[in-house]
PDB file of N, CA and C in Angstrom:
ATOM      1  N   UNK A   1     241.469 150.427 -87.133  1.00  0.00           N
ATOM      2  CA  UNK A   1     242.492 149.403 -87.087  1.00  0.00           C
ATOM      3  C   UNK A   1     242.692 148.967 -85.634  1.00  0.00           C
ATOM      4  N   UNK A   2     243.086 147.666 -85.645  1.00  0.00           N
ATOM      5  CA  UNK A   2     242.910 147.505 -83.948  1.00  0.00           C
ATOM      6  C   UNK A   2     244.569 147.593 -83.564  1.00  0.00           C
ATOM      7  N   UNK A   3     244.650 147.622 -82.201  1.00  0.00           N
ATOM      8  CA  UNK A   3     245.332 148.083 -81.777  1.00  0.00           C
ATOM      9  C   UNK A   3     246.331 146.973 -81.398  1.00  0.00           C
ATOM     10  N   UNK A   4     247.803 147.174 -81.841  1.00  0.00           N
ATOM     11  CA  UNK A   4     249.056 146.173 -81.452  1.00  0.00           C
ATOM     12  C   UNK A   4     249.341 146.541 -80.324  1.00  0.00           C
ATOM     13  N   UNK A   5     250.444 145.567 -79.268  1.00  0.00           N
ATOM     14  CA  UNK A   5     250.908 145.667 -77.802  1.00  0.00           C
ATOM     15  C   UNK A   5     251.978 144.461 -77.922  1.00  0.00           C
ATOM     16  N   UNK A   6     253.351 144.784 -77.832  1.00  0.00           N
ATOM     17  CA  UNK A   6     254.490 144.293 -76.989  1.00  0.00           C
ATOM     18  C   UNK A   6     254.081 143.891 -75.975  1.00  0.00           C
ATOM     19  N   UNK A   7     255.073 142.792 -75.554  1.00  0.00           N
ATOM     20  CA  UNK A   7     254.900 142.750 -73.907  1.00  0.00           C
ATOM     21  C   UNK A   7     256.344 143.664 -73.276  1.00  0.00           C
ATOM     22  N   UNK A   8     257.287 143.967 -74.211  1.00  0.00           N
ATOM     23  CA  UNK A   8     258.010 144.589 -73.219  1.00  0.00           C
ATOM     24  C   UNK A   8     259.315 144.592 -74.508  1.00  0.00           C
ATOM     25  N   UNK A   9     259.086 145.614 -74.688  1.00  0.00           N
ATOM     26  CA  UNK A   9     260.216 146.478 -75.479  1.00  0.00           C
ATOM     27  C   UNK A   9     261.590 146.727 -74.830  1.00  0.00           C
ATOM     28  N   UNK A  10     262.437 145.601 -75.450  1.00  0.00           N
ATOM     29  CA  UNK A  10     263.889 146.057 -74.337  1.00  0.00           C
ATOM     30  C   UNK A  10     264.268 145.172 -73.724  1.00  0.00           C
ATOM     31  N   UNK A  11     262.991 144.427 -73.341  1.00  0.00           N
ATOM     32  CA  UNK A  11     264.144 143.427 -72.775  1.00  0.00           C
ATOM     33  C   UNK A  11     265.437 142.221 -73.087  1.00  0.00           C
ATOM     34  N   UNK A  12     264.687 141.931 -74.442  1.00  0.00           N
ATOM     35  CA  UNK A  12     266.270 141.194 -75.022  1.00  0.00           C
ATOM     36  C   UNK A  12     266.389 142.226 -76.069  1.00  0.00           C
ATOM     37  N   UNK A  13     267.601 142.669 -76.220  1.00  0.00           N
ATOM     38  CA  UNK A  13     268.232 143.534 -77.689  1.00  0.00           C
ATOM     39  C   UNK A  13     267.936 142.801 -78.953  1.00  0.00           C
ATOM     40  N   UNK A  14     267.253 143.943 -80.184  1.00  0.00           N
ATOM     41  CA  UNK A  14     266.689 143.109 -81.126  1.00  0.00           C
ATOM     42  C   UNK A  14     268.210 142.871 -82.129  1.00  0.00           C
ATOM     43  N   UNK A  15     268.227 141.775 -82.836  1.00  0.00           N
ATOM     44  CA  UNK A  15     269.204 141.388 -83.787  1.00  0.00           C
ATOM     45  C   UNK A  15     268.712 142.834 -84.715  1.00  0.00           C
ATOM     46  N   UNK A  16     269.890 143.031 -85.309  1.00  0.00           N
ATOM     47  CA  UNK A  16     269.648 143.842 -86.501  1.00  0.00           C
ATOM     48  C   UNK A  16     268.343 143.888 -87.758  1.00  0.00           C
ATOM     49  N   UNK A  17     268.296 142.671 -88.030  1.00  0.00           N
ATOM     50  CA  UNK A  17     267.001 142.511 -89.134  1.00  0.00           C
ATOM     51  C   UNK A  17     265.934 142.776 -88.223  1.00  0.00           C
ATOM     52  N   UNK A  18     265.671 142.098 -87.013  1.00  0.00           N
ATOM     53  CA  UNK A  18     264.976 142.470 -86.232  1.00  0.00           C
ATOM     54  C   UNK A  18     264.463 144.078 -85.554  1.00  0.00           C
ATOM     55  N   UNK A  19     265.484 144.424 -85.582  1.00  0.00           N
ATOM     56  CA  UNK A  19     264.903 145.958 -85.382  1.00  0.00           C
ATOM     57  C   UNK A  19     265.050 146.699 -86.864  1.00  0.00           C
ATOM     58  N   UNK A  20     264.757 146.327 -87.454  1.00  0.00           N
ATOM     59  CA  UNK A  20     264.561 146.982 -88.948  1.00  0.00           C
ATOM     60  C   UNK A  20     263.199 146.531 -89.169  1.00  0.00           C
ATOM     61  N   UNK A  21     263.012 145.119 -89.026  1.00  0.00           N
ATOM     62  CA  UNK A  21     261.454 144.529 -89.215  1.00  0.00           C
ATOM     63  C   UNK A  21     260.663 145.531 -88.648  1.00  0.00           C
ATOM     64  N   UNK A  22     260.570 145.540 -87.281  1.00  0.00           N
ATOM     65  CA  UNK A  22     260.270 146.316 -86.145  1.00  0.00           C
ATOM     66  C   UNK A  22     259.677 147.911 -86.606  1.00  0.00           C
ATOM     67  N   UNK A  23     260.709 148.881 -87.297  1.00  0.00           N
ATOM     68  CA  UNK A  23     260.747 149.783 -87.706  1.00  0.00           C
ATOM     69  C   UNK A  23     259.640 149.536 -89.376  1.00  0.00           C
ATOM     70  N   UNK A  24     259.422 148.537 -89.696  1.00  0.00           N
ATOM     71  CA  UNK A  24     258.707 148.914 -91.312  1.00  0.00           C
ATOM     72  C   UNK A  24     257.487 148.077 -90.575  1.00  0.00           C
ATOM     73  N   UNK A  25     257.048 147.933 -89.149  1.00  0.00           N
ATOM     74  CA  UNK A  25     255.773 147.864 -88.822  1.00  0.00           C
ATOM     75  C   UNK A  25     255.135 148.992 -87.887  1.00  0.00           C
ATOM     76  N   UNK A  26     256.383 149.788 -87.824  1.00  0.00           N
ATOM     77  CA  UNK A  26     255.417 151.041 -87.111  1.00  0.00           C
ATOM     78  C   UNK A  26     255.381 152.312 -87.637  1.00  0.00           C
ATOM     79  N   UNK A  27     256.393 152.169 -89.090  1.00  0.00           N
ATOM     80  CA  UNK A  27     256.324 153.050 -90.095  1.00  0.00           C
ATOM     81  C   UNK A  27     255.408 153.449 -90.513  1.00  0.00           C
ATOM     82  N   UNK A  28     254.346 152.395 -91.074  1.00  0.00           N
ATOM     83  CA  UNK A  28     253.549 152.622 -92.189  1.00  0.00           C
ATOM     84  C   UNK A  28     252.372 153.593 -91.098  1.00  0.00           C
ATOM     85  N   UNK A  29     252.217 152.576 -89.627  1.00  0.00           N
ATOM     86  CA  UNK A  29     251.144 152.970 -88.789  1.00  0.00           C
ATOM     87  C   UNK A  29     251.629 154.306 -87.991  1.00  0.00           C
ATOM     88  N   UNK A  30     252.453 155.211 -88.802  1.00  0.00           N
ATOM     89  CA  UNK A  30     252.952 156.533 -88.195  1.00  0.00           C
ATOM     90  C   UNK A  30     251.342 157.214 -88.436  1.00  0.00           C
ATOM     91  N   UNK A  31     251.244 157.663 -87.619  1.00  0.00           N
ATOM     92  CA  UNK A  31     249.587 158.558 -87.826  1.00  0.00           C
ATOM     93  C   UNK A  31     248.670 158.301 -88.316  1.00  0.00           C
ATOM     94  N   UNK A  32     248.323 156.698 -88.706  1.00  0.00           N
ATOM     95  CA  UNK A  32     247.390 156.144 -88.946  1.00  0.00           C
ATOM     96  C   UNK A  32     246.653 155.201 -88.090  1.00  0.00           C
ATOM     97  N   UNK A  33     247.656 155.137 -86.835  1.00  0.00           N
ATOM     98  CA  UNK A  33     246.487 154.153 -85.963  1.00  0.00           C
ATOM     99  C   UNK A  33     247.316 154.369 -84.353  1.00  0.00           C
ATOM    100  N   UNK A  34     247.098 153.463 -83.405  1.00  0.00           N
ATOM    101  CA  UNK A  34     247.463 153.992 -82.118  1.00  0.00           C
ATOM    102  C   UNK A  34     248.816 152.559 -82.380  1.00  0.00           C
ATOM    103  N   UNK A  35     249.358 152.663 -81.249  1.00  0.00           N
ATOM    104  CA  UNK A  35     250.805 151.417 -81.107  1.00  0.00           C
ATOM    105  C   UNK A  35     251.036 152.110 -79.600  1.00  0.00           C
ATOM    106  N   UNK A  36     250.907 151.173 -78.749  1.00  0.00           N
ATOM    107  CA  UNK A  36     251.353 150.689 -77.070  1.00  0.00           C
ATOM    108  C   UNK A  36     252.415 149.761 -77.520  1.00  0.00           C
ATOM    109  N   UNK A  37     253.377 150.577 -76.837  1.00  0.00           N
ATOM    110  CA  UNK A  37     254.516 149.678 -76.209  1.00  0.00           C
ATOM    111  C   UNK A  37     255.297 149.735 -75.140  1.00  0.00           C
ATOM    112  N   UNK A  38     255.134 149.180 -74.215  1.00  0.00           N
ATOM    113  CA  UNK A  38     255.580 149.129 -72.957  1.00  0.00           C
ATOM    114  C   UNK A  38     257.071 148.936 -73.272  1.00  0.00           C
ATOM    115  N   UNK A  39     257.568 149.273 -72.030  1.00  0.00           N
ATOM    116  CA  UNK A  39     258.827 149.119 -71.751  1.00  0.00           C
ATOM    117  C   UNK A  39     259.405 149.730 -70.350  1.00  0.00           C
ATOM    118  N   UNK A  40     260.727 148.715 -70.003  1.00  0.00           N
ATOM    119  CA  UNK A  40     260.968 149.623 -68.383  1.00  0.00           C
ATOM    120  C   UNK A  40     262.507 150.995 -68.736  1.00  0.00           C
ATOM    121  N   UNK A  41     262.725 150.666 -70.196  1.00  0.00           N
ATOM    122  CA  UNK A  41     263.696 151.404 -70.759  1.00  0.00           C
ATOM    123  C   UNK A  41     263.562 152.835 -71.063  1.00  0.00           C
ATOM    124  N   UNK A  42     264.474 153.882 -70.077  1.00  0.00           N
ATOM    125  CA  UNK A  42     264.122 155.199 -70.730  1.00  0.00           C
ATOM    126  C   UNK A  42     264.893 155.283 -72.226  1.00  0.00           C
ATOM    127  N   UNK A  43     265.088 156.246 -72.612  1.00  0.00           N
ATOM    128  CA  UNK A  43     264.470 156.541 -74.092  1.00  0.00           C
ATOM    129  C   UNK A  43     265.868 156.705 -73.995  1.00  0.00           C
ATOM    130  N   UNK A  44     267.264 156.799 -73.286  1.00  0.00           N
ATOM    131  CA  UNK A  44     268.575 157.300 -73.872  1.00  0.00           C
ATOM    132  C   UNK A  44     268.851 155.986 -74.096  1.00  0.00           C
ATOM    133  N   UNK A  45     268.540 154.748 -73.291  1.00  0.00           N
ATOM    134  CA  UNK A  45     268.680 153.733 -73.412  1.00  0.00           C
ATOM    135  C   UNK A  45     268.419 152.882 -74.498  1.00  0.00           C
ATOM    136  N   UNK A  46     268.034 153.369 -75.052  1.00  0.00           N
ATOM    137  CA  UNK A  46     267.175 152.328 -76.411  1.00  0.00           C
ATOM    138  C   UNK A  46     267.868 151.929 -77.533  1.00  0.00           C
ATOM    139  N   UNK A  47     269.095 152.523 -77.444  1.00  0.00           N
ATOM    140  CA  UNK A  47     269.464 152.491 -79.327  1.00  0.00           C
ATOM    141  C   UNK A  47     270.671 151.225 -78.534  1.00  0.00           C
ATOM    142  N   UNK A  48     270.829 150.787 -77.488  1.00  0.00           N
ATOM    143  CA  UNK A  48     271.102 149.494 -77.077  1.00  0.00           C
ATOM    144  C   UNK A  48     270.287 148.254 -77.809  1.00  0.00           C
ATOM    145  N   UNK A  49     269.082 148.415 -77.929  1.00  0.00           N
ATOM    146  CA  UNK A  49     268.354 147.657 -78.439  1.00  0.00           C
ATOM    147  C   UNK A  49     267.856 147.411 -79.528  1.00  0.00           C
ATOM    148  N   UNK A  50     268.126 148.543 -79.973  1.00  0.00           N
ATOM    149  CA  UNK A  50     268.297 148.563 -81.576  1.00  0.00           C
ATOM    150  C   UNK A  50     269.255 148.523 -82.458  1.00  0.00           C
ATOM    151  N   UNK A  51     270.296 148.820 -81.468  1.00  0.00           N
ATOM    152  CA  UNK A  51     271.806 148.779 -81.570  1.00  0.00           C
ATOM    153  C   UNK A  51     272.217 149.787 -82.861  1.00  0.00           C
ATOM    154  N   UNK A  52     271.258 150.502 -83.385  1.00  0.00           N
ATOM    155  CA  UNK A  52     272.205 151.700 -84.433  1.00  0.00           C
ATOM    156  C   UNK A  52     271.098 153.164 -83.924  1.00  0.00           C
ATOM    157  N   UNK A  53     272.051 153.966 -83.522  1.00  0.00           N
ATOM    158  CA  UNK A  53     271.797 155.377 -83.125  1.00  0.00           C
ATOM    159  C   UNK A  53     270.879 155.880 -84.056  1.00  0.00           C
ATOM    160  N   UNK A  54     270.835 155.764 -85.322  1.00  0.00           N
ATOM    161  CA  UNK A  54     270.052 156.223 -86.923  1.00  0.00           C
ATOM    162  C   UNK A  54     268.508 155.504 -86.673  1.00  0.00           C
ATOM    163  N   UNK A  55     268.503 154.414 -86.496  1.00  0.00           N
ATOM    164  CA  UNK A  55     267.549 153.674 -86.381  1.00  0.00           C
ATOM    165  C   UNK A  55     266.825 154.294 -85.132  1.00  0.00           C
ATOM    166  N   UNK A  56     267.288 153.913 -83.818  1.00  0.00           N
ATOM    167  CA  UNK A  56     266.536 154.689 -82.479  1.00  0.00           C
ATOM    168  C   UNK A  56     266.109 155.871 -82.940  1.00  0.00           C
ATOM    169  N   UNK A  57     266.809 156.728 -83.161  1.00  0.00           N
ATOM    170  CA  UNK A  57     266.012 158.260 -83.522  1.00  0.00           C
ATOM    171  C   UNK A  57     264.955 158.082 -84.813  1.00  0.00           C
ATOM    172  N   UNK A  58     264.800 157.213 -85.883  1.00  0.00           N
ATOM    173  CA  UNK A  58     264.405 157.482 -86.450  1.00  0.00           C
ATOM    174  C   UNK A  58     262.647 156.456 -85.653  1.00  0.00           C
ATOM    175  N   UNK A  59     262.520 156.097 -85.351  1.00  0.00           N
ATOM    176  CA  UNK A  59     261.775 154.968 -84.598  1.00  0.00           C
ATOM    177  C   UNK A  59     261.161 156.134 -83.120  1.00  0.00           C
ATOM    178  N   UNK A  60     261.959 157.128 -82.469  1.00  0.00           N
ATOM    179  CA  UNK A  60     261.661 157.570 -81.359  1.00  0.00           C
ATOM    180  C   UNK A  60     260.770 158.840 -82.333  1.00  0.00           C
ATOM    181  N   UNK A  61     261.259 159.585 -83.453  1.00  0.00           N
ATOM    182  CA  UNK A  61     260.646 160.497 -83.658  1.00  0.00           C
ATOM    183  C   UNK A  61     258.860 160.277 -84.621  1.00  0.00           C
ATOM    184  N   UNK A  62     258.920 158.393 -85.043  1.00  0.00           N
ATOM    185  CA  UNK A  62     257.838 158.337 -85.428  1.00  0.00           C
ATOM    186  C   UNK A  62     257.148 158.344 -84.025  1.00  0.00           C
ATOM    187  N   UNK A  63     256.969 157.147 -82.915  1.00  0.00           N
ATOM    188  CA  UNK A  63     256.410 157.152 -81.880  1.00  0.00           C
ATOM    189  C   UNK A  63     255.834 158.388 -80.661  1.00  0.00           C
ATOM    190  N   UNK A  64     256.957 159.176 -80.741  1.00  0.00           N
ATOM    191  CA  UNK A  64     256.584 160.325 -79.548  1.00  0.00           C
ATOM    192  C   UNK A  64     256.167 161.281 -80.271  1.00  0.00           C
ATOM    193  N   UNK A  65     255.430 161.768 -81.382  1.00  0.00           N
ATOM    194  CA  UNK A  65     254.733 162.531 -82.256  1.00  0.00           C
ATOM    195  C   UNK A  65     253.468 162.186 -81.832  1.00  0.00           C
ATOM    196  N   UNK A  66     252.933 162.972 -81.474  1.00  0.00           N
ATOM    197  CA  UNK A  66     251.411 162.886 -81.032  1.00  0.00           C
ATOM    198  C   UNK A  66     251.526 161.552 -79.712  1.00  0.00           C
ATOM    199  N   UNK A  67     252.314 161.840 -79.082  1.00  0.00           N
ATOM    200  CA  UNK A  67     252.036 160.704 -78.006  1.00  0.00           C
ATOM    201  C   UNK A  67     251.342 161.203 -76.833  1.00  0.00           C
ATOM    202  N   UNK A  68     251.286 159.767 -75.695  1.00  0.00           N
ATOM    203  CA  UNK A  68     250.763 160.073 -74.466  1.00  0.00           C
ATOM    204  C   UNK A  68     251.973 159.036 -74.342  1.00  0.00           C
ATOM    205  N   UNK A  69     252.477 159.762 -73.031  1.00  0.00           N
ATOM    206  CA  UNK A  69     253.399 159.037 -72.174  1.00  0.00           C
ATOM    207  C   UNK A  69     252.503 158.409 -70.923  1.00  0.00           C
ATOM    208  N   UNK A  70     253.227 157.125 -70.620  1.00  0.00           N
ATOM    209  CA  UNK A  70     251.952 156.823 -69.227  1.00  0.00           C
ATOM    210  C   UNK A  70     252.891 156.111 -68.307  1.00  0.00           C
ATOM    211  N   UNK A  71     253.806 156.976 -67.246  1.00  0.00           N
ATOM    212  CA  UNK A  71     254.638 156.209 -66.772  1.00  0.00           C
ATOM    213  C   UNK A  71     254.362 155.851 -65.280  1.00  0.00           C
ATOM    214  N   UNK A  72     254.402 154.681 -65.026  1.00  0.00           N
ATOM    215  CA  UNK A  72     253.833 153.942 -63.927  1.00  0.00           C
ATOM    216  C   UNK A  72     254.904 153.119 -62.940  1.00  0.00           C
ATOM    217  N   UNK A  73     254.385 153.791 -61.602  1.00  0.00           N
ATOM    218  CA  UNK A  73     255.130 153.366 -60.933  1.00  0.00           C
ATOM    219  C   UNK A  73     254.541 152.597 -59.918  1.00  0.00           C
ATOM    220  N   UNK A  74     255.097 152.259 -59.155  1.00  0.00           N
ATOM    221  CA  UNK A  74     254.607 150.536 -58.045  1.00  0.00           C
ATOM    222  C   UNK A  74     254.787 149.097 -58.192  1.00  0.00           C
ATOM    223  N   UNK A  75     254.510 148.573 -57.532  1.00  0.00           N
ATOM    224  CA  UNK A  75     254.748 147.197 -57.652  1.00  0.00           C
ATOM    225  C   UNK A  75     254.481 146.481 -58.834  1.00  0.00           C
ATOM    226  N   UNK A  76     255.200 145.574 -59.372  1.00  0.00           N
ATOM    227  CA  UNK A  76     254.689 144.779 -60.694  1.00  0.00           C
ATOM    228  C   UNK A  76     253.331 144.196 -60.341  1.00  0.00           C
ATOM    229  N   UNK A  77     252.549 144.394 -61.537  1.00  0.00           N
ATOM    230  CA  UNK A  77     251.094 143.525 -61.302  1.00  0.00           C
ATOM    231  C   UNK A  77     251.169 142.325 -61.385  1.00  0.00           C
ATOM    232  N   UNK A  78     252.280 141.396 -61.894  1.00  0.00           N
ATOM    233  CA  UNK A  78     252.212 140.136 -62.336  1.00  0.00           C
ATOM    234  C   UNK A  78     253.393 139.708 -60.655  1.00  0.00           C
ATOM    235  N   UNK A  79     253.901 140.344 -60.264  1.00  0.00           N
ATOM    236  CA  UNK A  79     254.474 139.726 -59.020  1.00  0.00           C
ATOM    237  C   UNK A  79     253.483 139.868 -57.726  1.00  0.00           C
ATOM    238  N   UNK A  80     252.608 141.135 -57.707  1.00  0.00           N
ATOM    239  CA  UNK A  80     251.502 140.972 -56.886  1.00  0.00           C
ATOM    240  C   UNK A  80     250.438 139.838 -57.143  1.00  0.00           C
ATOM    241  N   UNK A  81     250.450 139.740 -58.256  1.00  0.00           N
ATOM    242  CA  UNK A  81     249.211 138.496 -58.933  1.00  0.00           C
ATOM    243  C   UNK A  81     249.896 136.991 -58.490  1.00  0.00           C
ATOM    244  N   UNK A  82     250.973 136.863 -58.241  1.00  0.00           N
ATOM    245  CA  UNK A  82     251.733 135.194 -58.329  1.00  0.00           C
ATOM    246  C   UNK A  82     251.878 135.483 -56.704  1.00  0.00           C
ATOM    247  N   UNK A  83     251.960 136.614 -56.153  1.00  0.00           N
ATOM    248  CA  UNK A  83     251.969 136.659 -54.279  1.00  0.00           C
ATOM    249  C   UNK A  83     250.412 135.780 -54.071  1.00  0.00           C
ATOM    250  N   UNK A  84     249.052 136.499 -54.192  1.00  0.00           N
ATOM    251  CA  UNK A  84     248.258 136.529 -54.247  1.00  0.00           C
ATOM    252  C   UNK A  84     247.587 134.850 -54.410  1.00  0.00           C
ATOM    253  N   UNK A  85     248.210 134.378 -55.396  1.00  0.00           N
ATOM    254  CA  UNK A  85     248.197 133.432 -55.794  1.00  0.00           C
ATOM    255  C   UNK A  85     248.356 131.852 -55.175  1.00  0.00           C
ATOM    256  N   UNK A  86     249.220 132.412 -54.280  1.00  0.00           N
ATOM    257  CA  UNK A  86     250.282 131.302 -53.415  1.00  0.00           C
ATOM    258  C   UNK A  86     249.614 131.054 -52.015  1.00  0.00           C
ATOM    259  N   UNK A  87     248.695 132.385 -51.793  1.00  0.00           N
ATOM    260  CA  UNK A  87     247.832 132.002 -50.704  1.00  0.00           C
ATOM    261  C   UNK A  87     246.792 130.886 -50.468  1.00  0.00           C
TER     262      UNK A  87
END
């Protein structure tokens, strides 16, 4: 199965249906395929964006099951890329 990617988890808070949608597309792909999703949000932070505590946990314990965390630090690539750019 190929592989889905966000551009960025968090940054606007999902409406309610919206983070329910959200949740019955990474349900099914619980241990059946890979899911990248970026984000600059640590993980206490999140149920902001999902806005129900039930939902975040239930969404954090499909995802970080068999995960790789990959947390990256330095300059944004897309603000080095538009510096770069201007030259």
């Amino acid at each position: 199965m190929p592989c889905r990617a966000t551009d960025e988890l968090g940054f606007v808070p999902l409406s309610k249906a919206g983070a329910e949608l959200l949740f019955e597309v990474i349900s099914p792909r619980y241990e059946r395929g890979s899911i990248i999703i970026p984000s600059n949000l640590p993980f206490d932070d999140r149920t902001e964006v999902f806005g129900s505590e039930r939902l975040t946990g239930a969404l954090h314990d499909r995802l970080t099951h068999h995960v790789h965390i990959l947390e990256m630090t330095g300059e944004s690539f897309r603000l080095r890329q538009s510096r770069k750019d201007k030259r």
